[in-house]
N, C-alpha and C. Protein backbone atom coordinates (compact mmCIF):
# COMPACT_ATOMS: atom_id res chain seq x y z
N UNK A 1 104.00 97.61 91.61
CA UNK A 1 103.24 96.95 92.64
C UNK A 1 103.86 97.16 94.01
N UNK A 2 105.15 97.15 93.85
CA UNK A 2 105.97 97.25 95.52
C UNK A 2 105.18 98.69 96.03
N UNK A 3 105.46 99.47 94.86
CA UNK A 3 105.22 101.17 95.82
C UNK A 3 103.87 100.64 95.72
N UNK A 4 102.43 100.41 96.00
CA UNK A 4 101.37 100.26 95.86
C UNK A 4 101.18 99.41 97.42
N UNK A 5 101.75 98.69 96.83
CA UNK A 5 101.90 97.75 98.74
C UNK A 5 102.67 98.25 99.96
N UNK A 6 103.57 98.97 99.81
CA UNK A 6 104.19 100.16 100.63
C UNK A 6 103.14 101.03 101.11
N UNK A 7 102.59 101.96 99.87
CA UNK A 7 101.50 102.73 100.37
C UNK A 7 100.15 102.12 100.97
N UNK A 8 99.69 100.86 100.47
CA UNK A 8 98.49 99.93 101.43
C UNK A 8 99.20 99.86 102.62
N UNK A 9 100.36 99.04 103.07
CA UNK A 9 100.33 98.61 103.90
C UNK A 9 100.89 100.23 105.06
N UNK A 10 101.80 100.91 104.92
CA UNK A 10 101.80 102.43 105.98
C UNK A 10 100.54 102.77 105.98
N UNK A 11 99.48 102.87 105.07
CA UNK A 11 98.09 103.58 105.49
C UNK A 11 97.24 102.96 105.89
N UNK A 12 97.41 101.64 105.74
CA UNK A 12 96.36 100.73 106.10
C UNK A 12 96.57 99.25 107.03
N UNK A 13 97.86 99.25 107.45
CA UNK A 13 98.52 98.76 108.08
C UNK A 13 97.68 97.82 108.95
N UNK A 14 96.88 98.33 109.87
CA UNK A 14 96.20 97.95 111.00
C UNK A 14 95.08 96.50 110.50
N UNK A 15 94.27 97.60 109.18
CA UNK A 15 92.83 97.17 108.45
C UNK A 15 93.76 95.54 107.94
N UNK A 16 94.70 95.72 107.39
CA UNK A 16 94.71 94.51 106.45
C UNK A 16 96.01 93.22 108.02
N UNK A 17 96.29 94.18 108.36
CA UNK A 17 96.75 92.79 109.86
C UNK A 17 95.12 92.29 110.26
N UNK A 18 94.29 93.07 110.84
CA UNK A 18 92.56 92.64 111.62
C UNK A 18 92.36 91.41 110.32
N UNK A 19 92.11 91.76 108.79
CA UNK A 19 91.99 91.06 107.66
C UNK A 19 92.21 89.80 107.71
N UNK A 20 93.48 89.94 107.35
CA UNK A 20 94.56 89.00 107.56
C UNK A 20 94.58 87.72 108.41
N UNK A 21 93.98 88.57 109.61
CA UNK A 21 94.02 87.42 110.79
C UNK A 21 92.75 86.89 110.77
N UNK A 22 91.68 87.21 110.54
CA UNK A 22 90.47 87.14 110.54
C UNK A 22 90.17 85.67 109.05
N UNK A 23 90.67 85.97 108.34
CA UNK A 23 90.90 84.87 106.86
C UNK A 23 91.54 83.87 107.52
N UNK A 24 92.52 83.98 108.35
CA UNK A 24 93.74 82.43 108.27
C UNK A 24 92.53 81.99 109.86
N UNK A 25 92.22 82.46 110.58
CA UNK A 25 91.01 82.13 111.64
C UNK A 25 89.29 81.75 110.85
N UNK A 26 89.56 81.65 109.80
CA UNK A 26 87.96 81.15 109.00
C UNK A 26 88.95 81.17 107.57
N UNK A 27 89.21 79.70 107.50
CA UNK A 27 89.56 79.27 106.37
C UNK A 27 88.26 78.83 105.09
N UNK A 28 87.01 78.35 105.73
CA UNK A 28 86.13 77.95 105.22
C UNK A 28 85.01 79.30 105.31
N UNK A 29 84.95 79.65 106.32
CA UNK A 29 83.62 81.18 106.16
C UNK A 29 84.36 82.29 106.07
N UNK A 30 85.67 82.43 105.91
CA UNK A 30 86.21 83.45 105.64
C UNK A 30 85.44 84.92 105.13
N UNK A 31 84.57 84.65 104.15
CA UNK A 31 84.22 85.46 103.07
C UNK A 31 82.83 86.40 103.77
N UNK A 32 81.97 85.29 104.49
CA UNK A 32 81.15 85.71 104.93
C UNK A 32 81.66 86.32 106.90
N UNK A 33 82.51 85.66 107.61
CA UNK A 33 83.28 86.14 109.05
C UNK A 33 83.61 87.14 108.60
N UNK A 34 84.27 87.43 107.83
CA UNK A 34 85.27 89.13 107.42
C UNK A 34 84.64 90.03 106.72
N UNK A 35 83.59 89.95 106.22
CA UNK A 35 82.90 90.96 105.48
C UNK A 35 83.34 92.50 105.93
N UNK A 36 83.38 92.47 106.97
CA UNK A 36 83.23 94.01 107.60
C UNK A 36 84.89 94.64 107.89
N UNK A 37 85.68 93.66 108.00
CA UNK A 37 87.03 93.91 107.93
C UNK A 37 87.90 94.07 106.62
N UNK A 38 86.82 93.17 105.73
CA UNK A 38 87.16 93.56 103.93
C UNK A 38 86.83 95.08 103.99
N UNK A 39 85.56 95.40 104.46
CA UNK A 39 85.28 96.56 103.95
C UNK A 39 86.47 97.95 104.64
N UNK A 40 86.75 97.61 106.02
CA UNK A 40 87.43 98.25 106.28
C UNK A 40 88.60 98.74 105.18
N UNK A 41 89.32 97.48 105.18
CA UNK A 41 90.43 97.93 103.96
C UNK A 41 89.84 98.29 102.79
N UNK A 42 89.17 97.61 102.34
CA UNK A 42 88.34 98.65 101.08
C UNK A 42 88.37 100.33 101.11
N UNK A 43 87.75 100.68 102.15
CA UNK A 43 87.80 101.87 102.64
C UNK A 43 88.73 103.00 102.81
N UNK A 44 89.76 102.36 103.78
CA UNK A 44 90.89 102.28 103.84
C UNK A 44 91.68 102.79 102.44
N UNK A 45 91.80 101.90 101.88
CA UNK A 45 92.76 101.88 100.58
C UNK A 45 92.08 102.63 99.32
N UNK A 46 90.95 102.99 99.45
CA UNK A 46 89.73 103.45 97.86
C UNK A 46 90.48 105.51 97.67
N UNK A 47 90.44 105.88 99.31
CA UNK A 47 91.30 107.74 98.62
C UNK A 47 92.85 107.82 98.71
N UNK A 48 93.67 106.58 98.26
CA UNK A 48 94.83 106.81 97.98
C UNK A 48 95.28 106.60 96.63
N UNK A 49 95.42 107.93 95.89
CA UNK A 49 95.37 108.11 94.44
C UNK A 49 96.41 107.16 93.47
N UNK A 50 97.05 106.07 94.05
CA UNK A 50 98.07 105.22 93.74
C UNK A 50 96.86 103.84 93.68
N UNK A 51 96.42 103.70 94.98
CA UNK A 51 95.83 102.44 94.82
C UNK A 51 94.28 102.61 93.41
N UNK A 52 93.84 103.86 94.09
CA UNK A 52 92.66 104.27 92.92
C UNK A 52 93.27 104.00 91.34
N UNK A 53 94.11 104.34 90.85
CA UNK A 53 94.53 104.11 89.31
C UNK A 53 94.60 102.55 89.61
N UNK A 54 95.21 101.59 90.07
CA UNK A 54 95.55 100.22 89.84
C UNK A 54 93.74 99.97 90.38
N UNK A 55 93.55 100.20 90.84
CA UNK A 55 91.68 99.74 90.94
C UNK A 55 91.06 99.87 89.61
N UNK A 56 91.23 101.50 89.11
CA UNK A 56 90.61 101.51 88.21
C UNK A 56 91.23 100.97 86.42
N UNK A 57 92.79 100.49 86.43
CA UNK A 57 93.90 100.00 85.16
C UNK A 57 93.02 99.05 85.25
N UNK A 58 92.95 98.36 86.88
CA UNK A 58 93.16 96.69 86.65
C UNK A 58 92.17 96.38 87.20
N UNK A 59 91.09 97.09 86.71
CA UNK A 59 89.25 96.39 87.21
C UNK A 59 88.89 95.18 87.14
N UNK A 60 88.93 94.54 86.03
CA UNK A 60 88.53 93.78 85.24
C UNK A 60 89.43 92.75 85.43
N UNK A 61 90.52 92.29 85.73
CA UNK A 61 91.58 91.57 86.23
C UNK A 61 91.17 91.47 87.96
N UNK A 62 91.14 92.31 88.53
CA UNK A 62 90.53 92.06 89.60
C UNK A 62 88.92 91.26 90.16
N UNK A 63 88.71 92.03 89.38
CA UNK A 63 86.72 91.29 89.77
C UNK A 63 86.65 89.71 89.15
N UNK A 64 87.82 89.73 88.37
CA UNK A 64 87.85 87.88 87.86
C UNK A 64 88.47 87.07 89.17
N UNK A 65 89.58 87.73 89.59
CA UNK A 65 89.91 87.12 90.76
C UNK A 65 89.06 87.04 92.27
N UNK A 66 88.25 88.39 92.02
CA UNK A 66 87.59 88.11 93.45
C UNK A 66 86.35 87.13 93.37
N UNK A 67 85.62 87.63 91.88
CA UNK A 67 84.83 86.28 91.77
C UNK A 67 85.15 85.01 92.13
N UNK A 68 86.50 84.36 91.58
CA UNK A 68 87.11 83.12 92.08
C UNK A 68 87.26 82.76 93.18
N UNK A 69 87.44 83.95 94.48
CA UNK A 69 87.99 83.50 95.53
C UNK A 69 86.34 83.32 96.04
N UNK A 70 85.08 84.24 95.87
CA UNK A 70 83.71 83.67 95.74
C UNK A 70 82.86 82.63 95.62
N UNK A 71 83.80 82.06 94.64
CA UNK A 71 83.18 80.84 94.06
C UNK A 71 84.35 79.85 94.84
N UNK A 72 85.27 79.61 95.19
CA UNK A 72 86.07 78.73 95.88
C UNK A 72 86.67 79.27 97.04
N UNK A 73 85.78 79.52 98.26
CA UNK A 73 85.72 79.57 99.61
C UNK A 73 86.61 78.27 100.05
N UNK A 74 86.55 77.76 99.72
CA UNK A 74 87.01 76.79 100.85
C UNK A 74 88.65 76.31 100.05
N UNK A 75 88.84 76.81 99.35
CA UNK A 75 90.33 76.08 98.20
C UNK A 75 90.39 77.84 97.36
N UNK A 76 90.90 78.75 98.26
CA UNK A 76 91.35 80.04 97.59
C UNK A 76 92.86 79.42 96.81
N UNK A 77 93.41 78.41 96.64
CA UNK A 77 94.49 78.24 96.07
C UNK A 77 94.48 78.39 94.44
N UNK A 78 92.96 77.62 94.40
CA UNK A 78 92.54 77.68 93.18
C UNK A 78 92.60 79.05 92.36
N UNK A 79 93.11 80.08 92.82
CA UNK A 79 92.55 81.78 92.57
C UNK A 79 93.95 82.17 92.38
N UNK A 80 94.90 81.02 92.54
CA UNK A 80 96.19 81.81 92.20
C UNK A 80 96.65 82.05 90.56
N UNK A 81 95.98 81.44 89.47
CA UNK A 81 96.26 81.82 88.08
C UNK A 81 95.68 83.58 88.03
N UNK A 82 93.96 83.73 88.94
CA UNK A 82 93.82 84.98 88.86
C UNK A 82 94.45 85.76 89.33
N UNK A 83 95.08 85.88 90.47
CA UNK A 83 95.94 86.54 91.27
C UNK A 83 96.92 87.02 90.48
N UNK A 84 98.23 85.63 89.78
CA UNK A 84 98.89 86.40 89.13
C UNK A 84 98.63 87.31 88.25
N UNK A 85 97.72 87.18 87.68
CA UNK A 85 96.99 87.68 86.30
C UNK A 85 96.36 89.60 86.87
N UNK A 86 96.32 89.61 87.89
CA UNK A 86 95.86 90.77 88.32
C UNK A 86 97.13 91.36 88.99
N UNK A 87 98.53 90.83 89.47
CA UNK A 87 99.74 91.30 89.71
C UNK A 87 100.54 92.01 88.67
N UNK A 88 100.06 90.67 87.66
CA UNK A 88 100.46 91.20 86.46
C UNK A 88 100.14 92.61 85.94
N UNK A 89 99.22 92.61 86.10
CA UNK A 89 98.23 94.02 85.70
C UNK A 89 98.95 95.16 86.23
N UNK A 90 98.96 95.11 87.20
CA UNK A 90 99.43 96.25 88.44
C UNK A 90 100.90 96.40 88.44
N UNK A 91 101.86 95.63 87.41
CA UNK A 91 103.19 95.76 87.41
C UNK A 91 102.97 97.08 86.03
N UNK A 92 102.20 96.69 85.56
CA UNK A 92 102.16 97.37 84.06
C UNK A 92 101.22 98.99 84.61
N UNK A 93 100.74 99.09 85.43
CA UNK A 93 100.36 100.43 85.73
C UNK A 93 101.26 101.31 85.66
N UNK A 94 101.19 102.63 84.84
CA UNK A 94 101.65 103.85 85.05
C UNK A 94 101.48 104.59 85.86
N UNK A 95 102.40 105.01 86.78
CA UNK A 95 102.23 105.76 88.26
C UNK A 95 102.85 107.13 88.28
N UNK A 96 103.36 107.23 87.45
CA UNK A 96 104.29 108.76 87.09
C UNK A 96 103.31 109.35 87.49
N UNK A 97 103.81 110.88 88.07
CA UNK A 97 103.21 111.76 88.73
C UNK A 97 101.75 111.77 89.80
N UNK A 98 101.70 110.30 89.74
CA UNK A 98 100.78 109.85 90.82
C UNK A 98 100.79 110.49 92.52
N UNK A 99 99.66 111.02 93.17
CA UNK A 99 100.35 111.36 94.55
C UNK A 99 101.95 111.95 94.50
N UNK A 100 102.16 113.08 93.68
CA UNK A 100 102.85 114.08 93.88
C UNK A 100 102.17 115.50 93.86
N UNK A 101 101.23 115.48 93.89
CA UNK A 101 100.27 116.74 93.98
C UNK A 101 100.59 117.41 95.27
């Protein structure tokens, strides 16, 4: 997960600070205020062949958590069992020979 967040954050650096700030400034509309700054990092982060494998290991671990943070807009705290649960995931990814091409 570290090298994964290394590589988000040097390539995408900018997208997930705008993010970032944009969430802790709309604690309650967060979801719907940031839409377009999610997508940025989405974007952002979808052709780096490190983050693509943990997207595609840990799909399903993920879309449970984003559902949650969906469904509890206003109390994302609640989303931290999914969270770990999708960290978890992404510790267990195999990255060998990943982005050494």
């Amino acid at each position: 997960m570290e090298a994964a967040m290394a590589i988000t954050s040097k390539c995408c650096q900018k997208e997930l600070d705008e993010y970032g700030a944009c969430v802790v400034s709309h604690p309650v509309s967060w979801q719907e205020k940031c839409v377009d700054l999610k997508l940025r990092v989405a974007q952002c982060t979808s052709s780096h062949p490190v983050i693509r494998k943990i997207r595609s290991d840990c799909a399903g671990e993920f879309s449970v958590f984003e559902r949650c943070l969906r469904e509890n807009q206003s109390s994302a705290e609640a989303c931290q069992p999914h969270l770990a649960r999708f960290l978890a995931c992404v510790e267990t990814v195999d990255l060998s020979g990943i982005g050494k091409q």
